[in-house]
N, C-alpha and C. Protein backbone atom coordinates (compact mmCIF):
# COMPACT_ATOMS: atom_id res chain seq x y z
N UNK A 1 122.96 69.80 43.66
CA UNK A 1 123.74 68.74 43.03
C UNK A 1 125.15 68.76 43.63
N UNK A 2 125.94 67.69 43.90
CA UNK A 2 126.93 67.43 44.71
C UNK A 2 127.80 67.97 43.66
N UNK A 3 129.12 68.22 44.14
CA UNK A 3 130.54 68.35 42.90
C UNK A 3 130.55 66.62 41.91
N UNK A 4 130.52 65.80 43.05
CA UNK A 4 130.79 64.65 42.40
C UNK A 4 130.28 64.40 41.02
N UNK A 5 128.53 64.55 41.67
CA UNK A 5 127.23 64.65 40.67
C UNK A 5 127.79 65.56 39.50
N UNK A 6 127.80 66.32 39.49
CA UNK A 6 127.75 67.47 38.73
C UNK A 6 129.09 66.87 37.35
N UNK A 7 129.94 66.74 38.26
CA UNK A 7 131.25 66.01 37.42
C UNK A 7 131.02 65.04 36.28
N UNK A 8 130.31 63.89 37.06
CA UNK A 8 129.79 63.12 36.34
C UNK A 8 128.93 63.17 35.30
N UNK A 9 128.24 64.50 35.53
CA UNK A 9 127.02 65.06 34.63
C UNK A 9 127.84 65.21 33.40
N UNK A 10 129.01 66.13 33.34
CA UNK A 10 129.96 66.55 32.39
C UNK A 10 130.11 65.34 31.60
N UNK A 11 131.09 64.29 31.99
CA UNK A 11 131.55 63.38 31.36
C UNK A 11 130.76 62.42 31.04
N UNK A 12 129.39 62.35 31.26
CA UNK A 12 128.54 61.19 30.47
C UNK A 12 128.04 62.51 29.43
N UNK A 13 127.52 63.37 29.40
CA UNK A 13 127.96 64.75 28.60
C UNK A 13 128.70 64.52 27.21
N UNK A 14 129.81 64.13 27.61
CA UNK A 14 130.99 64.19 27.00
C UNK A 14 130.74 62.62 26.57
N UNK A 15 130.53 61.32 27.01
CA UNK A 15 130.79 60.31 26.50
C UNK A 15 129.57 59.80 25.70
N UNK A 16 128.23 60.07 25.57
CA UNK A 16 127.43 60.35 25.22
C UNK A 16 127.34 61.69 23.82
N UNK A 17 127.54 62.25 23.73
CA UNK A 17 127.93 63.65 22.85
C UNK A 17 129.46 62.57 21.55
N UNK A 18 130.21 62.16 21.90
CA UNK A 18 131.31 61.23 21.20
C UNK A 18 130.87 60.42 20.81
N UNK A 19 129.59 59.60 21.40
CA UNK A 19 129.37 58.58 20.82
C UNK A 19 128.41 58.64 19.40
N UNK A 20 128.00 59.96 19.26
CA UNK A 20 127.36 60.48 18.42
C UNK A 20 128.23 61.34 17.10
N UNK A 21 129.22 61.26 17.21
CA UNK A 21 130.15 62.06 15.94
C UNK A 21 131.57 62.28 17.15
N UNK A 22 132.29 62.34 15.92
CA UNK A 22 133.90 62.85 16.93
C UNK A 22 133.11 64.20 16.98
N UNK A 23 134.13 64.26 18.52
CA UNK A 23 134.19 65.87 18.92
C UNK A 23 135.14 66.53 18.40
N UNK A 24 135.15 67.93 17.96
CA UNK A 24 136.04 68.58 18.16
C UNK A 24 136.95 68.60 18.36
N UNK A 25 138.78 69.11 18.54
CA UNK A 25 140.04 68.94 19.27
C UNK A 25 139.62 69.26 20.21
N UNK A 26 139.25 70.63 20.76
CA UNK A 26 139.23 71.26 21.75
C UNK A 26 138.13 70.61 22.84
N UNK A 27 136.91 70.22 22.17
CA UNK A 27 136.24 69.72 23.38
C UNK A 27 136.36 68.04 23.72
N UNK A 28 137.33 67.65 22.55
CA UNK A 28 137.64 66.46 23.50
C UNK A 28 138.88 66.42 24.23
N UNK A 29 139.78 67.56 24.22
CA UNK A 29 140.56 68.10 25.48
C UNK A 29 140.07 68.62 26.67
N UNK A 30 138.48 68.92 26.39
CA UNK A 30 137.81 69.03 27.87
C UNK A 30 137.50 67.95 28.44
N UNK A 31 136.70 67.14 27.61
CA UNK A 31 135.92 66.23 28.27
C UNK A 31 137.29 65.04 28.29
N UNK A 32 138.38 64.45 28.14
CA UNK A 32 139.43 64.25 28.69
C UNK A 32 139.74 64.81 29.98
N UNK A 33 140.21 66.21 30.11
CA UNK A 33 140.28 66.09 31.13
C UNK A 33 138.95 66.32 32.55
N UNK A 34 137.89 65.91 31.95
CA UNK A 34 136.84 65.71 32.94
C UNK A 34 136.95 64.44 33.61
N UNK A 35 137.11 63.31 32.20
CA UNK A 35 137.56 62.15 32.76
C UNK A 35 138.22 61.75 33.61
N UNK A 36 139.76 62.88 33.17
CA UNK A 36 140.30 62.60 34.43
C UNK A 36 140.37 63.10 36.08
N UNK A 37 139.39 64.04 36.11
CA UNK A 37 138.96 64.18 37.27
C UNK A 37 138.10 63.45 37.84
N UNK A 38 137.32 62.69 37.23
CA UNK A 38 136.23 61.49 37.40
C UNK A 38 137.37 60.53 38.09
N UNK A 39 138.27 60.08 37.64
CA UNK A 39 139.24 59.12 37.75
C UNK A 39 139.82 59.45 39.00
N UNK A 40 140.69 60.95 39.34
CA UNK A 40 140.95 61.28 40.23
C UNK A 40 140.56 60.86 41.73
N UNK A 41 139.26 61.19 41.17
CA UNK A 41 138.14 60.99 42.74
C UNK A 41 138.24 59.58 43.93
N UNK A 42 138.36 58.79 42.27
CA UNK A 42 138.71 57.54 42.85
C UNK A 42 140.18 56.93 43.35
N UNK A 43 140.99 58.20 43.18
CA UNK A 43 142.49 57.36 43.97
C UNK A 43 142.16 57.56 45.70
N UNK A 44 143.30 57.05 46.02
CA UNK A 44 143.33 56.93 47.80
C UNK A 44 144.60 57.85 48.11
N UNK A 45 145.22 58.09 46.86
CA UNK A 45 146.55 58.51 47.55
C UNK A 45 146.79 60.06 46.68
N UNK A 46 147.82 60.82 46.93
CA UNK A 46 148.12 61.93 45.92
C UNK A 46 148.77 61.34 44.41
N UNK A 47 147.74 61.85 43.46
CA UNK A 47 148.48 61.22 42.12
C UNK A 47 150.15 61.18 41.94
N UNK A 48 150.40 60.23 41.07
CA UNK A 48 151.84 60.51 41.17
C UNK A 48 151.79 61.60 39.79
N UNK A 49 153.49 61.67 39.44
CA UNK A 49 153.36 62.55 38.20
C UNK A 49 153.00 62.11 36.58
N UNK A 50 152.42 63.25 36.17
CA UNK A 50 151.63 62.81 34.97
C UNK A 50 152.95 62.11 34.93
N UNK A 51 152.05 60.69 33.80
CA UNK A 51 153.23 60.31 32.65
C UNK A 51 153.83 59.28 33.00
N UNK A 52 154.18 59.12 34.68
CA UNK A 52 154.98 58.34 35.40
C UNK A 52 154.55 56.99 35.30
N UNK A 53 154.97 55.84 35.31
CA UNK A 53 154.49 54.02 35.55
C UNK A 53 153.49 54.04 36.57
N UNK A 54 153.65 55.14 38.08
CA UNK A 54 153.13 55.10 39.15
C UNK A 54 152.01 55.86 38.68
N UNK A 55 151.79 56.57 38.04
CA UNK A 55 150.37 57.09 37.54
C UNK A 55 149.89 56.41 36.59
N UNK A 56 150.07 55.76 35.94
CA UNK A 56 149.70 54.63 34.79
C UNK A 56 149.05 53.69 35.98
N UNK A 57 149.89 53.37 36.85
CA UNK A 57 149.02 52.15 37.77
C UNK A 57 147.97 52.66 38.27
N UNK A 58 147.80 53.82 38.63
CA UNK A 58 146.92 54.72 39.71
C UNK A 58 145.77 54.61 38.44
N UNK A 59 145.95 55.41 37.15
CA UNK A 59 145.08 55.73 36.24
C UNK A 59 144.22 54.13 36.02
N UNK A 60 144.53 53.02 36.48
CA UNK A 60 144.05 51.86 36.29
C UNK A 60 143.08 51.25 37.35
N UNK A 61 143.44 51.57 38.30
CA UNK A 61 143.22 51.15 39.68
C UNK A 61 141.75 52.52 39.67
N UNK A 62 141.90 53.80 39.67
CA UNK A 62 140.73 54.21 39.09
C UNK A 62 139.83 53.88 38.56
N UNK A 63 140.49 53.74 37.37
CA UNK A 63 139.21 53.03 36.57
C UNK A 63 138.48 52.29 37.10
N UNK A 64 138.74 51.28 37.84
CA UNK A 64 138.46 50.08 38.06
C UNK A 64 137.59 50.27 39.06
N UNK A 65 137.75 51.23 40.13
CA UNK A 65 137.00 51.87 40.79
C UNK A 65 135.76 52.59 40.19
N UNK A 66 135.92 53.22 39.24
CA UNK A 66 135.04 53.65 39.31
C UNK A 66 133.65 53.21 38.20
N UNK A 67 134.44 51.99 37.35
CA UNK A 67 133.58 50.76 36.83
C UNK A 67 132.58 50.65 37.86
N UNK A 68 133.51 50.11 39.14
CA UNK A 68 132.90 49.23 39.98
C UNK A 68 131.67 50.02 40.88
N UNK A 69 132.03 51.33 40.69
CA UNK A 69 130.80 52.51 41.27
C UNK A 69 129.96 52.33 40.62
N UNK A 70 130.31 52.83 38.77
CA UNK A 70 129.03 52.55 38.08
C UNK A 70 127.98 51.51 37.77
N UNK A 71 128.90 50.30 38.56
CA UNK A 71 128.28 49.06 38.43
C UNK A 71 127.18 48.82 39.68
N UNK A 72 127.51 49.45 40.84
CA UNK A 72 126.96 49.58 42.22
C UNK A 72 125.97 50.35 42.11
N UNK A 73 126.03 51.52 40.92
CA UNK A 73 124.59 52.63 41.23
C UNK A 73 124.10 52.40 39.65
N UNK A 74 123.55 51.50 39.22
CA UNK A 74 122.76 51.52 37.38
C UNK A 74 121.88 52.49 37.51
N UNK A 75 121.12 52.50 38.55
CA UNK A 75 120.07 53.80 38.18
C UNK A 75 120.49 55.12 37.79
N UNK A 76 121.28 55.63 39.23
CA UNK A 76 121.91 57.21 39.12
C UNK A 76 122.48 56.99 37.39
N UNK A 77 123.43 56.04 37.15
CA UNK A 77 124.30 56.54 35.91
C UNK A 77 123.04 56.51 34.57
N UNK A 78 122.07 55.57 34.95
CA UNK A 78 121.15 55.54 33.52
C UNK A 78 120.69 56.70 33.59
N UNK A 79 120.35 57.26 35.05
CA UNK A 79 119.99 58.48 34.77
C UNK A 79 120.56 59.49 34.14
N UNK A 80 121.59 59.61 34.44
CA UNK A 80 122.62 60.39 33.85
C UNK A 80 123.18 60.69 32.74
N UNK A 81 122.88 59.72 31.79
CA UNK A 81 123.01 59.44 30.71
C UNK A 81 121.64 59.98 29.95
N UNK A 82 120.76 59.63 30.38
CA UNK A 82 119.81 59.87 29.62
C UNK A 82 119.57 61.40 29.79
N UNK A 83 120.03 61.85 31.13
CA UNK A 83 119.83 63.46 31.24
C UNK A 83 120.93 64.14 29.78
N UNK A 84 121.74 63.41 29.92
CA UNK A 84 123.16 63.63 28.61
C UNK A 84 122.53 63.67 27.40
N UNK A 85 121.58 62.42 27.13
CA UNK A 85 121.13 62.23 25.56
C UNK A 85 120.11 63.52 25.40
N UNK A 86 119.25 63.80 26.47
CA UNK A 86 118.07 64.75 26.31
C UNK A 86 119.06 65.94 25.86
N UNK A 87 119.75 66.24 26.58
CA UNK A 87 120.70 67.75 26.08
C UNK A 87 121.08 67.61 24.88
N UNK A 88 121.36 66.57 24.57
CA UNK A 88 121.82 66.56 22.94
C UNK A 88 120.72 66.43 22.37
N UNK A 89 119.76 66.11 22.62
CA UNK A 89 118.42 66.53 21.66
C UNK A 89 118.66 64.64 21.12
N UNK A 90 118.77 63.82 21.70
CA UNK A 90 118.99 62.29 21.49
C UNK A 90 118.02 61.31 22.80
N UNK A 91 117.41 61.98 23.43
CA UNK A 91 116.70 61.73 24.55
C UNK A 91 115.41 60.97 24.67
């Protein structure tokens, strides 16, 4: 399984697992910042600093990217998801 893969595994994990009861503090401070390594993947440039307008734009422009991934691969992510629900015993 690639890093990418694997990443992604986490945070449908994580978004899947939330959609079923709040998480925890602590594990939705993980799976936050899983997200934002998901997000990461998709900049072009070195993030700017947390917090900054220039990372607010970046954190958007991500997204948007990586909508547009999940929109490009439905299979991989259904898969992925459903690998998510089976772990939660929701499968």
């Amino acid at each position: 399984m690639s890093p990418f893969i694997a990443l992604l595994s986490l945070y449908y994990l994580c978004d899947q697992g939330a959609a079923l009861r709040p998480l925890p503090p602590s594990d939705a401070q993980r799976c936050a910042r899983h997200y934002e390594q998901v997000k990461l993947t998709f900049l072009d440039e070195t993030p700017a600093p947390s917090g900054s307008e220039a990372r607010a734009a970046q954190n958007l422009a991500a997204y948007r990217k990586f909508k547009a991934w999940e929109a490009a691969n439905p299979a991989l992510v259904e898969g992925l998801r459903k690998t998510a629900r089976a772990h939660l015993g929701q499968g």
